[in-house]
Protein backbone atom coordinates (compact mmCIF):
# COMPACT_ATOMS: atom_id res chain seq x y z
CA UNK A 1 11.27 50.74 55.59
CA UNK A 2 7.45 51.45 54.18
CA UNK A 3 9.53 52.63 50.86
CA UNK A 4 11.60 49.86 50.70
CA UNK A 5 8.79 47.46 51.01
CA UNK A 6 6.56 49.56 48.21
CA UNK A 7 9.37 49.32 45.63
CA UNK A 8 10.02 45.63 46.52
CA UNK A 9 6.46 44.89 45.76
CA UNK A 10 6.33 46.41 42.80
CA UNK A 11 9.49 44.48 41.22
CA UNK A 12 7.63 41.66 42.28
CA UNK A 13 4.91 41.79 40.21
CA UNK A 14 1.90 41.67 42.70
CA UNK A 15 0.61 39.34 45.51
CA UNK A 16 1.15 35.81 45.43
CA UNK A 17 4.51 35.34 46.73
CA UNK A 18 7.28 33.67 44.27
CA UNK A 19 8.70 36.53 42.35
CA UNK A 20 7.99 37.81 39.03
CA UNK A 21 5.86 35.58 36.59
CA UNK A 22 6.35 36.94 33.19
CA UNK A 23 4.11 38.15 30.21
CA UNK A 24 0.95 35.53 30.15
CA UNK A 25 0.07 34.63 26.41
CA UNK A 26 -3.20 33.14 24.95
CA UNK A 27 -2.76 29.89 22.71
CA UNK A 28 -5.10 28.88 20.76
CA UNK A 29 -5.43 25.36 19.10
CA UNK A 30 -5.70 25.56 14.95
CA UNK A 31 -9.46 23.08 15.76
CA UNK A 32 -10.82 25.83 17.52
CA UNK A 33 -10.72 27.85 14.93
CA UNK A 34 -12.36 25.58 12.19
CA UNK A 35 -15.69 26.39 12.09
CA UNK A 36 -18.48 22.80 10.67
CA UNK A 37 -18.50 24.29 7.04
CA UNK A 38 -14.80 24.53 7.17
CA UNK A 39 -13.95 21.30 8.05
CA UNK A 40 -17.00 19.78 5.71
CA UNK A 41 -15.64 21.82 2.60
CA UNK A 42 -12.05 20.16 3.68
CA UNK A 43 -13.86 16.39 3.48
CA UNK A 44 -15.70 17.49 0.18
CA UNK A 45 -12.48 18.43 -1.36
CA UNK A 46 -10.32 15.20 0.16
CA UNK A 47 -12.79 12.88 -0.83
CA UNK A 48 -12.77 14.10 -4.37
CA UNK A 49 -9.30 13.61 -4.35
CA UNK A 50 -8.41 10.81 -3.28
CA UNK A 51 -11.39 8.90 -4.78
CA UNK A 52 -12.77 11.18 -7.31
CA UNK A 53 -16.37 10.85 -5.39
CA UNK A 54 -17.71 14.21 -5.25
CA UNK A 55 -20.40 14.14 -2.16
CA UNK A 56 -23.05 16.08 -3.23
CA UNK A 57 -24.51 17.15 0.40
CA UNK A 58 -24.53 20.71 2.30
CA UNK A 59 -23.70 19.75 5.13
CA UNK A 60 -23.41 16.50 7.89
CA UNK A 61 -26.77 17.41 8.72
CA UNK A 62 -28.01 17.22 4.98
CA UNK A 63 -25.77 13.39 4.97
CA UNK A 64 -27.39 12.05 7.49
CA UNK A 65 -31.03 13.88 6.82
CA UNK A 66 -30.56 12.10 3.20
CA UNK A 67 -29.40 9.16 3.36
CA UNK A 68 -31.74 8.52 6.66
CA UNK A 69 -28.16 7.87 8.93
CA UNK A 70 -28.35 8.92 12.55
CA UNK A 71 -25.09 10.83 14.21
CA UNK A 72 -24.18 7.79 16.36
CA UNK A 73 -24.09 5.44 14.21
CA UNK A 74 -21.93 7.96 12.22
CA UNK A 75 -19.29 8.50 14.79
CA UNK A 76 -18.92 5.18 15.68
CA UNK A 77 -18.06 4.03 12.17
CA UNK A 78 -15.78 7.25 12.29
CA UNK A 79 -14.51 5.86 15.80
CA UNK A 80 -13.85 2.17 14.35
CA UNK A 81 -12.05 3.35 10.92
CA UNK A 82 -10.01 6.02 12.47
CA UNK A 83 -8.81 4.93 15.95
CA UNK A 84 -10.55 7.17 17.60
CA UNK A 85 -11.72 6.44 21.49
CA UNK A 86 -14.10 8.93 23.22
CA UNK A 87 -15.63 8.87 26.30
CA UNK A 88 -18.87 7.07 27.30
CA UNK A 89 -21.50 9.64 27.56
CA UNK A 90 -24.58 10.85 25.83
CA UNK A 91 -23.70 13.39 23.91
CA UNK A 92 -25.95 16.58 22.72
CA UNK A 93 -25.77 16.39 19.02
CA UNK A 94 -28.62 19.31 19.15
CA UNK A 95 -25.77 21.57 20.37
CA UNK A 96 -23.45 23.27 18.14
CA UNK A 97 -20.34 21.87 19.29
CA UNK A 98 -21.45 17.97 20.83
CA UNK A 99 -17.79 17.20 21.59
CA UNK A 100 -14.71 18.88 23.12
CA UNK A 101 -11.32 18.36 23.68
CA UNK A 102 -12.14 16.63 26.95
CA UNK A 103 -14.41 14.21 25.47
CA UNK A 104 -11.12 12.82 23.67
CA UNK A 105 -10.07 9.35 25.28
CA UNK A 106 -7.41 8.45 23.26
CA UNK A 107 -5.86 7.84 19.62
CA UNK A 108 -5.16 4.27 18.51
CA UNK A 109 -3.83 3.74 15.12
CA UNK A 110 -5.41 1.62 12.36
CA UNK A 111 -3.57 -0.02 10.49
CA UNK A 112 -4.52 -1.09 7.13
CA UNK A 113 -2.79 -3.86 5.20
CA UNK A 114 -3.65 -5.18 1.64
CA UNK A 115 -3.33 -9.85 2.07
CA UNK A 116 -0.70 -11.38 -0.08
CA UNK A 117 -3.30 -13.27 -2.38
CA UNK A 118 -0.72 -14.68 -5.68
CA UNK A 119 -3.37 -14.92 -8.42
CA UNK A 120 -1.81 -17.89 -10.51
CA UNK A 121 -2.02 -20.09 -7.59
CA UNK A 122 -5.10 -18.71 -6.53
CA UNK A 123 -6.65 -19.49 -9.84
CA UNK A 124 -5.06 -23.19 -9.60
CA UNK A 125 -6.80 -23.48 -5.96
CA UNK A 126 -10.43 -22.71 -7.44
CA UNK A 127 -9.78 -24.91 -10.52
CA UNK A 128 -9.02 -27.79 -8.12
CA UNK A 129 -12.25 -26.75 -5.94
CA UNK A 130 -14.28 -26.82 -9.27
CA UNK A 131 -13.34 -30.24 -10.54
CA UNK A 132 -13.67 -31.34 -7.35
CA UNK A 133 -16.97 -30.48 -6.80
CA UNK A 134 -17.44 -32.22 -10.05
CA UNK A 135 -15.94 -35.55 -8.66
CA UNK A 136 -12.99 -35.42 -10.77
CA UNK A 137 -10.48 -35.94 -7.62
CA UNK A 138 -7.40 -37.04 -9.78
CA UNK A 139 -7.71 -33.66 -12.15
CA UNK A 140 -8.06 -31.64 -8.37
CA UNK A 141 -5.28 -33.02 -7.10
CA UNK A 142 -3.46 -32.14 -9.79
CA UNK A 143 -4.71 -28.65 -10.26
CA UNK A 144 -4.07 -28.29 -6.31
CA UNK A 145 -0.48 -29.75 -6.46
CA UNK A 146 0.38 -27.17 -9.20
CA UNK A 147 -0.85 -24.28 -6.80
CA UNK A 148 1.37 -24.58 -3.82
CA UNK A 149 4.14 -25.61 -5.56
CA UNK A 150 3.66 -22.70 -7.87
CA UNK A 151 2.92 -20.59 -4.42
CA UNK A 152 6.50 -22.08 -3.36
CA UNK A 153 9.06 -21.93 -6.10
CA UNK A 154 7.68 -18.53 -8.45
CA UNK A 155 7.76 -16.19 -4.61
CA UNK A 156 10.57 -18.13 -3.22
CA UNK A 157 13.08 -17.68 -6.45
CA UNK A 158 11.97 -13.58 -6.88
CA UNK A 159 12.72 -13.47 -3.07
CA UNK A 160 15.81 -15.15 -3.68
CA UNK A 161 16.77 -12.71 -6.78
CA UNK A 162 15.82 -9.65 -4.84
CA UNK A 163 18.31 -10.86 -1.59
CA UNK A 164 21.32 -11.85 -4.66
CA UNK A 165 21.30 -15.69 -4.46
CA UNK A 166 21.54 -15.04 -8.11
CA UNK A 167 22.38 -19.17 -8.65
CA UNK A 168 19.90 -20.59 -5.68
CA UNK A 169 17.29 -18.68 -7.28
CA UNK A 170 17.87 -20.03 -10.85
CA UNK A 171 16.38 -23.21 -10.10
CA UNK A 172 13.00 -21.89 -8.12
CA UNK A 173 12.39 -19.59 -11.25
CA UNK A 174 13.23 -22.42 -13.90
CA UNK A 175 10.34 -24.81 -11.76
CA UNK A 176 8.58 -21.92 -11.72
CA UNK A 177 8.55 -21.46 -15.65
CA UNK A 178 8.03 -24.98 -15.98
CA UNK A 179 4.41 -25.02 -14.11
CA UNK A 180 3.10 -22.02 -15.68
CA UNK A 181 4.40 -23.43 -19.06
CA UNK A 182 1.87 -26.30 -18.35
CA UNK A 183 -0.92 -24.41 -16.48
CA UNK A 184 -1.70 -21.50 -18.51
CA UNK A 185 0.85 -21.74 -21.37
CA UNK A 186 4.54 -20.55 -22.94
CA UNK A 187 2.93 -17.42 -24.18
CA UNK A 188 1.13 -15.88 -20.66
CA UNK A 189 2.83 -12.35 -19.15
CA UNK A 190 3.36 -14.44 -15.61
CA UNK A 191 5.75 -16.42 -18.03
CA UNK A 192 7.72 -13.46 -19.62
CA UNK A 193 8.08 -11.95 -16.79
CA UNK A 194 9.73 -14.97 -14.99
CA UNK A 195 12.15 -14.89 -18.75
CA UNK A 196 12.69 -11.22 -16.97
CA UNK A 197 14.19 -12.77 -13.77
CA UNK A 198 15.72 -15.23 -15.43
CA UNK A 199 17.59 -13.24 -17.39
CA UNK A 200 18.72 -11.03 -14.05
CA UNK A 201 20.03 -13.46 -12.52
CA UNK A 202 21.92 -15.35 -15.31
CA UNK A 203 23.31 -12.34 -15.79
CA UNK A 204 24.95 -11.90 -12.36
CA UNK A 205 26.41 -15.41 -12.45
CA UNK A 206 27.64 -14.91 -15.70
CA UNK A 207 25.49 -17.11 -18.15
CA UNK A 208 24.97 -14.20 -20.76
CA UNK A 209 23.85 -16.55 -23.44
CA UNK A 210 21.21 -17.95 -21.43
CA UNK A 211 20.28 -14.36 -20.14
CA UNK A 212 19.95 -13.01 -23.89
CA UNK A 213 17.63 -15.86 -25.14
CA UNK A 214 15.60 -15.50 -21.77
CA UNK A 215 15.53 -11.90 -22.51
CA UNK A 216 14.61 -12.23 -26.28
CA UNK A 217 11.73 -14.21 -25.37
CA UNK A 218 10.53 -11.88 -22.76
CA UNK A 219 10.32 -9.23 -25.13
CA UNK A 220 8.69 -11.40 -27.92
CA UNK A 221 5.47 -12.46 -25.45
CA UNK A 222 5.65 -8.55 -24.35
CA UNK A 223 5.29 -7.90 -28.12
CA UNK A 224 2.58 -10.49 -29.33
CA UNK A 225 0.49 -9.54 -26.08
CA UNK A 226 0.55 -5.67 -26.07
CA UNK A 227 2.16 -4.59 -29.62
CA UNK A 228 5.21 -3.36 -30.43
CA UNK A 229 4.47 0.27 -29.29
CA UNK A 230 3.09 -0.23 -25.74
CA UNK A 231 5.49 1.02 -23.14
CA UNK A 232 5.80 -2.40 -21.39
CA UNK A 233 7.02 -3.53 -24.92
CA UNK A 234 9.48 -0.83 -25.51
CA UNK A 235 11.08 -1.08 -21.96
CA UNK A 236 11.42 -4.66 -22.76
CA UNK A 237 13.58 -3.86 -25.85
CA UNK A 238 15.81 -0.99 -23.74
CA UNK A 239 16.56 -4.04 -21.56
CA UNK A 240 17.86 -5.96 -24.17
CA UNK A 241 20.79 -4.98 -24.12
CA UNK A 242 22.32 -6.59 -21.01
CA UNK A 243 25.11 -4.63 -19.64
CA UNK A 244 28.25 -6.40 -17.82
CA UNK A 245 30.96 -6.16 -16.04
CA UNK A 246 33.97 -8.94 -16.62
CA UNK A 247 37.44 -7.72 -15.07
CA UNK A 248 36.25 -4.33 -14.45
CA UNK A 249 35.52 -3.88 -18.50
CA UNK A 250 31.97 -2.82 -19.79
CA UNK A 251 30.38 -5.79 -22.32
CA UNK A 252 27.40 -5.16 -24.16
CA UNK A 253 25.81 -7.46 -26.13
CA UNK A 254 23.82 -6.78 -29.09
CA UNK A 255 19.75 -7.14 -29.07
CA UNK A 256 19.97 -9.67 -32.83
């Protein structure tokens, strides 16, 4: 019985009751491992990357000894841009490693959006301010009328192009073309580009004529504006040629 009980606690791996517990391994988190100069040399090199800004200090200790920033101010900022949430506590930033794992609250994501600001009717909205901080109220209105409906047919007809309403969005880009033809003139790049729409949807309903001309004068603005060689230019002229399809036969028609 004292055998069988020796040889029974030995397949069991030791005290502790539960059976055998298998091999224990050590993990180890990649942070650990990443030393301060490590991780500063990795923010040297992403900052020069993605903004060509090459930070010319040792060190976060050297940053903030410089530039006369204190370390809480810098982690909050870091806190506020990044999402970060750490626990309440005052932290040892004499130590060599302030902050743990533990310290770690959470991880909220920031998310960073760019407003939809469209610059012709923005320009329209601080011509009508202008003149109407000069008293000229008729000339403001005016200015101000062309802006939102400029806001509302040139966004409304590319939306409409972009979802295939080829013939709903006709008429939005034609208003369109007819505003900036009056604002800021036949010849501007807002108007060629609306000739570019134009022309892409024509096409789709079948009014090649119309998208030819539309595209011809496209490509001439393109061509006074930038010169005949600039790559907006010669795209332009590749796109000249509008490609077809009537009763499942290719039609090309010439760029005369």
């Amino acid at each position: 019985v004292a055998a069988t009980k020796k040889k029974s606690k030995k397949k069991g791996g030791g005290s502790g009751g539960g059976g055998a517990s298998g091999p224990v391994t050590k993990t180890t988190s990649a942070g650990k491992d990443l030393s301060q100069g490590k991780l500063w040399k990795l923010l040297v090199e992403d900052v020069l990357q993605h903004f060509l800004y090459t930070l010319e200090y040792n060190s976060v200790t050297h940053m903030c000894t410089t530039c006369g920033v204190s370390r809480v101010s810098l982690l909050r900022e870091f806190c506020n841009k990044t999402g970060v949430q750490i626990t309440l506590k005052d932290y040892k930033f004499s130590l060599t490693a302030p902050l743990n794992e533990g310290d770690l609250a959470c991880i909220v994501p920031v998310v960073k959006h760019t407003d939809f600001k469209p610059l012709e009717a923005s320009g329209l909205y601080e011509l009508a301010q202008v003149q109407l901080q000069s008293g000229n109220i008729e000339v403001a209105l005016d200015y101000l009328s062309g802006a939102v409906q400029l806001f509302a047919q040139f966004y409304i007809g590319l939306l409409l192009s972009n979802a295939g309403h080829y013939e709903e969005s006709q008429a939005y880009l034609e208003s369109a073309r007819r505003l900036q033809n009056k604002f800021h003139g036949s010849q501007s790049i807002t108007v060629a580009t609306i000739h570019h729409l134009l022309a892409n949807s024509l096409t789709h309903i079948g009014a090649f004529a119309e998208a030819k001309q539309n595209k011809r004068k496209a490509y001439n603005i393109y061509r006074t504006k930038f010169g005949p060689d600039h790559a907006r230019t010669v795209q332009s002229f590749k796109k000249h040629e509008c490609k077809v399809i009537i009763n499942c036969e290719l039609v090309v028609t010439g760029n005369d």
